[in-house]
Protein backbone atom coordinates (compact mmCIF):
# COMPACT_ATOMS: atom_id res chain seq x y z
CA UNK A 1 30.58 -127.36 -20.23
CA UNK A 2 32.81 -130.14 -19.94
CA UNK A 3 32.58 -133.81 -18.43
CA UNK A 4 35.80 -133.86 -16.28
CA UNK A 5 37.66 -136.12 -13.87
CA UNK A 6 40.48 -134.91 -12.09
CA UNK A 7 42.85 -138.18 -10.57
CA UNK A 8 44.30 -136.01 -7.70
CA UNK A 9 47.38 -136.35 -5.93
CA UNK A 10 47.45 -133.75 -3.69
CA UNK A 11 45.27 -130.30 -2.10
CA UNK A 12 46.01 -128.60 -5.49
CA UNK A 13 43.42 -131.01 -7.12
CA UNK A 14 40.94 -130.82 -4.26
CA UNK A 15 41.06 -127.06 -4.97
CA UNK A 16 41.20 -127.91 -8.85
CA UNK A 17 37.27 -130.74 -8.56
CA UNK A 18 35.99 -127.25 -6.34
CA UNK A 19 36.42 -124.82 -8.64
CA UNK A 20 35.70 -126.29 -11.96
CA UNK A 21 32.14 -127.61 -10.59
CA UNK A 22 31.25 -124.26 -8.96
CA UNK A 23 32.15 -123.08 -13.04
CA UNK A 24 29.08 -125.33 -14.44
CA UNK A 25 31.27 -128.65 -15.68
CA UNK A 26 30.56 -132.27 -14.21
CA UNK A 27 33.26 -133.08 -12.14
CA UNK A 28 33.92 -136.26 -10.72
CA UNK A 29 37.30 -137.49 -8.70
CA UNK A 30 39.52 -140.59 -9.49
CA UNK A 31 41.70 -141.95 -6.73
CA UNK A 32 41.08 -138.31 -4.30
CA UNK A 33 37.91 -138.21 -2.39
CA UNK A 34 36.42 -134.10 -2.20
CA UNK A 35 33.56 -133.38 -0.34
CA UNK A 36 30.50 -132.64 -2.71
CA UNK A 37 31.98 -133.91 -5.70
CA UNK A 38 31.23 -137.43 -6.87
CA UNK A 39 33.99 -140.68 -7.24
CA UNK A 40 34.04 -141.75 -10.62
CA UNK A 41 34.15 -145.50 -11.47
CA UNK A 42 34.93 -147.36 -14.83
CA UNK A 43 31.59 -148.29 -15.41
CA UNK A 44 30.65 -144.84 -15.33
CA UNK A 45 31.12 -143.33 -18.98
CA UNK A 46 34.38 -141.84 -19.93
CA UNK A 47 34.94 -137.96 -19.31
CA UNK A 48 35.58 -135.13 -22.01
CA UNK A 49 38.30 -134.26 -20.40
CA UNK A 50 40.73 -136.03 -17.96
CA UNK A 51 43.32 -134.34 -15.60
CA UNK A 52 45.85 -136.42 -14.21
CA UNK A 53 48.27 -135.74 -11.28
CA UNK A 54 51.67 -133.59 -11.23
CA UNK A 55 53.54 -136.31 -10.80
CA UNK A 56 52.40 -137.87 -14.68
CA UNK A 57 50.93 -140.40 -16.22
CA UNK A 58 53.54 -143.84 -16.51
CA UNK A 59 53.99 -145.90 -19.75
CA UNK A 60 51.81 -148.45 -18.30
CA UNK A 61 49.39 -146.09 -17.44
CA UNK A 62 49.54 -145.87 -13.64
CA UNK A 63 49.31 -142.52 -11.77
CA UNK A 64 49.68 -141.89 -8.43
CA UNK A 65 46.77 -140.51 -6.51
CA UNK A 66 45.73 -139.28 -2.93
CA UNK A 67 44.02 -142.86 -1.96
CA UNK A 68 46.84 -144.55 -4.04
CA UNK A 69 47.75 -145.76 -7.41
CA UNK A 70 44.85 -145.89 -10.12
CA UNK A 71 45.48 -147.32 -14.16
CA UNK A 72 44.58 -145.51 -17.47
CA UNK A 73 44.22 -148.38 -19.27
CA UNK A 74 43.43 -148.90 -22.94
CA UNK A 75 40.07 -149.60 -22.94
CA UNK A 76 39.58 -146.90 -20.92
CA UNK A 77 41.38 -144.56 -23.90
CA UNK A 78 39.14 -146.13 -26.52
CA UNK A 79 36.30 -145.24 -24.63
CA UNK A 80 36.79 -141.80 -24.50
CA UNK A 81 35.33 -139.36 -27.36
CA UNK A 82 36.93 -138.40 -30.23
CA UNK A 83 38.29 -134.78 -29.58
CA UNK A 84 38.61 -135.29 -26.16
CA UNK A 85 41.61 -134.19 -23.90
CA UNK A 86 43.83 -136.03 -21.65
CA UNK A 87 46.58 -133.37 -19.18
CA UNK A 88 48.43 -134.66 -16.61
CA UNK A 89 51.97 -133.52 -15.59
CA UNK A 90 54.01 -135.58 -17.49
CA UNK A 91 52.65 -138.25 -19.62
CA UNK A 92 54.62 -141.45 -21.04
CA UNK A 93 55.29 -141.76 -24.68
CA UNK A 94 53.45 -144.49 -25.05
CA UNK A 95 49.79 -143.36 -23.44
CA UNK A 96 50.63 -140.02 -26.07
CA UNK A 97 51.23 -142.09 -29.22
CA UNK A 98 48.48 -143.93 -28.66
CA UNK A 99 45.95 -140.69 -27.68
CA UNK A 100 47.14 -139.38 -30.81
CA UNK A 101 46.01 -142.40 -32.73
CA UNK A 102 42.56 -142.59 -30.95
CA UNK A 103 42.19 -138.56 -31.99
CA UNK A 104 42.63 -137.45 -28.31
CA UNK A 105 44.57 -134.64 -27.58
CA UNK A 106 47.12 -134.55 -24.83
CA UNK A 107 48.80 -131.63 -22.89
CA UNK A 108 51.76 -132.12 -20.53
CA UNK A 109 51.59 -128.92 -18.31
CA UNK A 110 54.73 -129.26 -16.31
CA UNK A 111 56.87 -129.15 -19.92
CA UNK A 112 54.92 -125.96 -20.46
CA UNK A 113 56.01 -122.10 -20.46
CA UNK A 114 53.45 -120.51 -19.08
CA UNK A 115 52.99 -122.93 -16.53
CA UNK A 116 56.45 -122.61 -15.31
CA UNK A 117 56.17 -118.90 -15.42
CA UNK A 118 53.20 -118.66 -13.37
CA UNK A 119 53.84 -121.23 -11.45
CA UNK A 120 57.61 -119.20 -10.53
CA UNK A 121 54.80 -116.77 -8.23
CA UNK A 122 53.46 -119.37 -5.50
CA UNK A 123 57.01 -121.18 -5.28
CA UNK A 124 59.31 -117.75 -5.04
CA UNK A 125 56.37 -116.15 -2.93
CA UNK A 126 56.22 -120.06 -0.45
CA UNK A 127 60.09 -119.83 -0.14
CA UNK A 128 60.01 -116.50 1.10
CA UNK A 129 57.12 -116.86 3.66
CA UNK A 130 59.40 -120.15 4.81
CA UNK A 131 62.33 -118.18 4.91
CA UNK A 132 60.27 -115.64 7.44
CA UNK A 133 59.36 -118.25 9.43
CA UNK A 134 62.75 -120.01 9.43
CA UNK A 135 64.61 -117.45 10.30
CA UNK A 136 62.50 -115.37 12.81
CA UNK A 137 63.49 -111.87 11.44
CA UNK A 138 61.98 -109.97 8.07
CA UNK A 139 64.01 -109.95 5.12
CA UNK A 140 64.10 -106.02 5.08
CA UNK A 141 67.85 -104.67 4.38
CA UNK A 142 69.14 -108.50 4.60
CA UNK A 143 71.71 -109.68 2.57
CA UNK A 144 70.63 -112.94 0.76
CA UNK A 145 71.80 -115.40 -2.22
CA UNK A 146 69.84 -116.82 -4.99
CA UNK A 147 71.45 -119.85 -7.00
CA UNK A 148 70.48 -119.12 -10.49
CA UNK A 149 68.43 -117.12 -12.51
CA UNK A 150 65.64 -119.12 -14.60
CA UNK A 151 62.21 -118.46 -13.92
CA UNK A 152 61.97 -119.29 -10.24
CA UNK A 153 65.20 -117.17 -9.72
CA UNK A 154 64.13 -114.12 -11.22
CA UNK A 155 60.82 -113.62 -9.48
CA UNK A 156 62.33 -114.51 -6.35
CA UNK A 157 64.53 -111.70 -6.59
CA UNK A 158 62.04 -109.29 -7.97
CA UNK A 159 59.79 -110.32 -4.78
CA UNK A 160 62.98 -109.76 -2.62
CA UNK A 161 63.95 -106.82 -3.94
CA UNK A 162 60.49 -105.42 -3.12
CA UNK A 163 60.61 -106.19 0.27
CA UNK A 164 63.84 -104.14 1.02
CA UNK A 165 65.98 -107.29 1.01
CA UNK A 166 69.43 -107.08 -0.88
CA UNK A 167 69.72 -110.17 -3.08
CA UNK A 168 72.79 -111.33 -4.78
CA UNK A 169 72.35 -113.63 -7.91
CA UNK A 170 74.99 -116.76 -8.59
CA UNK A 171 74.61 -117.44 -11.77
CA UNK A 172 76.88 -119.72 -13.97
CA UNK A 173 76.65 -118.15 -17.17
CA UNK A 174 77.26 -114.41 -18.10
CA UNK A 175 74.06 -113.68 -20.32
CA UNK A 176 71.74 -114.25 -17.12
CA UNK A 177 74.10 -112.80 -14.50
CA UNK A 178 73.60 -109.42 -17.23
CA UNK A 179 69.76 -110.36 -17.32
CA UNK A 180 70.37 -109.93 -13.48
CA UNK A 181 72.05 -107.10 -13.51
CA UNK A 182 69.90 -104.98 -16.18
CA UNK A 183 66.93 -106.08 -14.23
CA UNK A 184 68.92 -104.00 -11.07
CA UNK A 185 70.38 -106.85 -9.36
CA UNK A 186 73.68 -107.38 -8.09
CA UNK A 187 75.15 -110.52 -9.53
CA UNK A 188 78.21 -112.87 -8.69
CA UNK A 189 79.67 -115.62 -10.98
CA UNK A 190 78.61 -119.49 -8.70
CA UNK A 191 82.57 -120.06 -8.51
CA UNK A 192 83.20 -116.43 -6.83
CA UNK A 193 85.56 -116.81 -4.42
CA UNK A 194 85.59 -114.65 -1.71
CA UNK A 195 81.81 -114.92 -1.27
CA UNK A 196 80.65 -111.96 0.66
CA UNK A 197 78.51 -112.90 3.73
CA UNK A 198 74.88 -113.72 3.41
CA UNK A 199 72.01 -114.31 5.89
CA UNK A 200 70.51 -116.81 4.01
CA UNK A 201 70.44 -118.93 0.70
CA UNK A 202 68.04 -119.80 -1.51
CA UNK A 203 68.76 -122.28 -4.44
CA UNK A 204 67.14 -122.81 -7.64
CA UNK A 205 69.59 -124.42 -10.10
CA UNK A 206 68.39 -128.38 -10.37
CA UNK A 207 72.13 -129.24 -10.59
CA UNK A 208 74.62 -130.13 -7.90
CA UNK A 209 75.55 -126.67 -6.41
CA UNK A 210 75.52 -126.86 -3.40
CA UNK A 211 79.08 -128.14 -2.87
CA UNK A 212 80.95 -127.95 1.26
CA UNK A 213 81.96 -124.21 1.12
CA UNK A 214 78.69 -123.34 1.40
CA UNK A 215 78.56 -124.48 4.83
CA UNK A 216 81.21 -122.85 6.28
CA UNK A 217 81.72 -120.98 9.26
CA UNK A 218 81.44 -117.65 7.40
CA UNK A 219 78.22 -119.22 5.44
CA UNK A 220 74.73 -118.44 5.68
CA UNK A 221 72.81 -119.56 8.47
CA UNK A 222 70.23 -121.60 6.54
CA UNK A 223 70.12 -122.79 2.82
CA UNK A 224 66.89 -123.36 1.54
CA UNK A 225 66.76 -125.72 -1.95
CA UNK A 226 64.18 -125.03 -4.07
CA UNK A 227 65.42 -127.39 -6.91
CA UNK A 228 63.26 -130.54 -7.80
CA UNK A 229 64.63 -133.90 -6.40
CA UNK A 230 67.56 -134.87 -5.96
CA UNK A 231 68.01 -131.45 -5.39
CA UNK A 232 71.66 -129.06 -5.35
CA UNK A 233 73.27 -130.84 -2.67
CA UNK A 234 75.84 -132.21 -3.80
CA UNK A 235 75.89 -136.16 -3.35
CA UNK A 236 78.90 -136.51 -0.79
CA UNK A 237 77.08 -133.81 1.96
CA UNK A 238 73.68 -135.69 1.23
CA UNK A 239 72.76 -137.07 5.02
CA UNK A 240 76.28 -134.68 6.84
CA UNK A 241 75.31 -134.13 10.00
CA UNK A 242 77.01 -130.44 10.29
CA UNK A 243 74.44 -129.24 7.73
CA UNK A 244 71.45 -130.71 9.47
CA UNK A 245 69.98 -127.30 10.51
CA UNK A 246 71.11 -125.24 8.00
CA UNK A 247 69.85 -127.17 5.20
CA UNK A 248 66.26 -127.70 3.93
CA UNK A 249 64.60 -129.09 0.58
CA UNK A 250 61.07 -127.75 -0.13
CA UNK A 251 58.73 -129.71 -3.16
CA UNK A 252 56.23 -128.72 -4.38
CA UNK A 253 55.83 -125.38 -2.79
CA UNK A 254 52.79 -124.07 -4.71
CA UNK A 255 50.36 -127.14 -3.72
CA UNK A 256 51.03 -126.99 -0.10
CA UNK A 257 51.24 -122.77 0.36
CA UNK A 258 48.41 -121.90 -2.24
CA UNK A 259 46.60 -124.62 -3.40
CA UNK A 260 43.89 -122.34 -4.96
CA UNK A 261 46.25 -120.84 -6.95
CA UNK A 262 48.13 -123.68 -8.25
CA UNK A 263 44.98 -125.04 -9.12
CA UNK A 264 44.22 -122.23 -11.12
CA UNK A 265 47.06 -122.34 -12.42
CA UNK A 266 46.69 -125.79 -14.21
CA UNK A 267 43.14 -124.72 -15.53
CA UNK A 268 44.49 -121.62 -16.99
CA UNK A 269 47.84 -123.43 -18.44
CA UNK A 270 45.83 -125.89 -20.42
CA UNK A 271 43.50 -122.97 -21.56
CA UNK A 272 46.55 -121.51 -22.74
CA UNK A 273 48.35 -124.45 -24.11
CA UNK A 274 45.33 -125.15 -26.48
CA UNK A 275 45.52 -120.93 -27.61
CA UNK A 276 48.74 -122.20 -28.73
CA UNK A 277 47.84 -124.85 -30.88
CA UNK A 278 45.35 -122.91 -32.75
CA UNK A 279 47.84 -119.57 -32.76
CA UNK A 280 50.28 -121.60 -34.01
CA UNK A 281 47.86 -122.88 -37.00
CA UNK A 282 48.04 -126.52 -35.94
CA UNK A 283 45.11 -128.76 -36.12
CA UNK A 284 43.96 -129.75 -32.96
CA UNK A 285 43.12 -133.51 -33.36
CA UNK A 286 39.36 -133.74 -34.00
CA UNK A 287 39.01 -131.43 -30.56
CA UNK A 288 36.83 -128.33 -32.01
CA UNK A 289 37.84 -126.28 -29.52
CA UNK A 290 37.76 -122.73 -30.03
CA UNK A 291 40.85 -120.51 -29.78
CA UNK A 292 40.69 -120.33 -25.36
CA UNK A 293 39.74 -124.22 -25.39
CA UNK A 294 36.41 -123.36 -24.55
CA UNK A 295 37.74 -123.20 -20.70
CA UNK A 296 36.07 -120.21 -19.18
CA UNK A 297 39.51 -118.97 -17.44
C-alpha cells in the first residue's frame, strides 16, 4: 500500500482521498479538507505518491486547490523517495525535469489516451442529462448536431443514437465524417450550407466554430459547448445578447455529474499509464513497480 496525498481541487478528489483509503493506502489531503481523512502538513514526511489537481502543477510549483493555492517546492521534491510518483493534470517542464533528476516518476493524466477515452463517458453521458433538463423533452426521435468527432464526439453520438435520438455529425475533415458514417451516423461537412433543422447542438471541437449562423432564426433552440475554455464561440458573439439563452458552456462535466467515476477514472489512468511504461520496455525511474503499478484498480 501506498503513502498518498491527493492536493484536491474539486468533488472528484474528495471522491478520489475516499476511495483510495477504504483500498488500504494512507491518505492524507493537501489544500481540500475530506471528512475522515487527515490534512497533511510539510513537517509531516513526504508521500509515495502525490496526486495533484486537474488543473496542473505550474513551473513554480503552485497548484490550485479547494481551500486555495498550495506550493510543491523543491525541498519538498528532494524529500520524497526515490521511485516515488508525482500525477497531476498537467505538470510544468520544469517540476518534470527536475523529478526526473531526483529519480521520481511523473504522469500527466490529462495528456493521456486512456484518460481521454474514458473520461469521453461521464462528459458525453453529463451533456446529455443537461440537455434533458434544458430542454424539457427526451431526446427520443429528435434531430440533434454534434460539432466534431474526436473522442467526446463519438461517444456522444453512440449514447444518442441509443436513446432513439437522430444525430448529425459536423465534422471538418472527410476521414472522421467516414469514421461517422461507418459507425452508422449521418454526417455533414461544418461549412454545409443549407443546414437542415436541429433541436439542439452540442459542440465538441476546441476551435472557434461556433460562428453567427448558428443562431439563426431557423437554428437550434439551445447550443450546448462542450469544448475546454475559451470554448467554440467565436470571439465577436462572445457576451451577444441574442444568444444569451440559447448558448451554454459546460467544464468540467465529469467532476460535477459523477465525481465517483472521474475519480476512478484518474486511479485507473495512472494504473494504466505505468502498464505502459513497462509494455513499452522503458525503465521506470528507480519506481519498481510491477506491470499494473501496484494500484489495485
Amino acid at each position: 500500500m501506498h503513502s498518498i496525498v491527493v492536493a484536491g481541487g474539486d468533488t472528484r478528489d474528495v471522491w478520489l482521498c475516499q476511495m483510495l483509503q477504504s483500498r488500504g493506502h494512507h491518505v492524507r489531503t493537501w489544500g481540500i479538507r475530506v471528512p475522515g481523512v487527515a490534512a497533511f502538513t510539510l513537517s509531516d514526511p513526504a508521500p509515495t505518491v502525490l496526486i495533484g489537481p486537474m488543473t496542473g502543477i505550474g513551473e513554480d510549483g503552485w497548484m490550485q486547490a479547494a481551500d486555495g493555492r498550495v506550493r510543491l517546492t523543491e525541498e519538498f521534491l528532494s524529500r520524497m523517495p526515490g521511485g516515488a510518483l508525482l500525477a497531476a493534470g498537467l505538470i510544468a517542464d520544469g517540476i518534470a525535469e527536475r523529478c526526473l533528476k531526483l529519480g521520481i516518476q511523473t504522469i500527466q493524466y490529462r495528456l493521456k489516451s486512456s484518460f481521454m477515452w474514458l473520461n469521453a463517458v461521464p462528459t458525453a453521458e453529463g451533456a446529455i442529462a443537461h440537455a434533458i433538463g434544458r430542454s424539457g423533452q427526451t431526446l427520443f426521435g429528435r434531430p440533434l448536431g454534434i460539432i466534431g468527432f474526436g473522442r467526446v464526439g463519438l461517444v456522444l453520438a453512440d449514447r444518442l443514437s441509443r436513446y432513439g435520438a437522430l444525430p448529425l455529425v459536423f465534422e471538418r475533415t472527410a476521414e472522421k465524417r467516414a469514421m461517422a458514417r461507418a459507425l452508422g451516423h449521418r454526417t455533414l461537412p461544418l461549412d454545409a450550407d443549407p443546414r437542415p433543422p436541429l433541436d439542439g447542438l452540442f459542440n465538441t471541437a476546441p476551435a472557434p466554430v461556433l460562428t453567427g449562423d448558428w443562431f439563426g432564426a431557423d437554428g437550434p433552440d439551445w447550443v450546448i459547448d462542450l469544448a475546454s475554455i475559451p470554448g467554440g464561440l467565436t470571439p465577436e458573439l462572445r457576451g451577444a445578447p441574442f444568444i444569451a439563452d440559447r448558448y451554454e458552456q459546460i467544464l468540467s462535466i465529469p467532476g460535477k455529474v459523477a465525481p465517483i467515476r472521474a475519480a476512478e477514472i484518474i486511479w485507473e489512468t495512472l494504473g494504466l499509464a505505468l502498464e505502459e511504461d513497462s509494455e513499452d520496455g522503458k525503465i521506470v525511474r528507480r519506481a519498481h513497480w510491477r506491470s499494473n503499478g501496484r494500484f489495485p484498480l
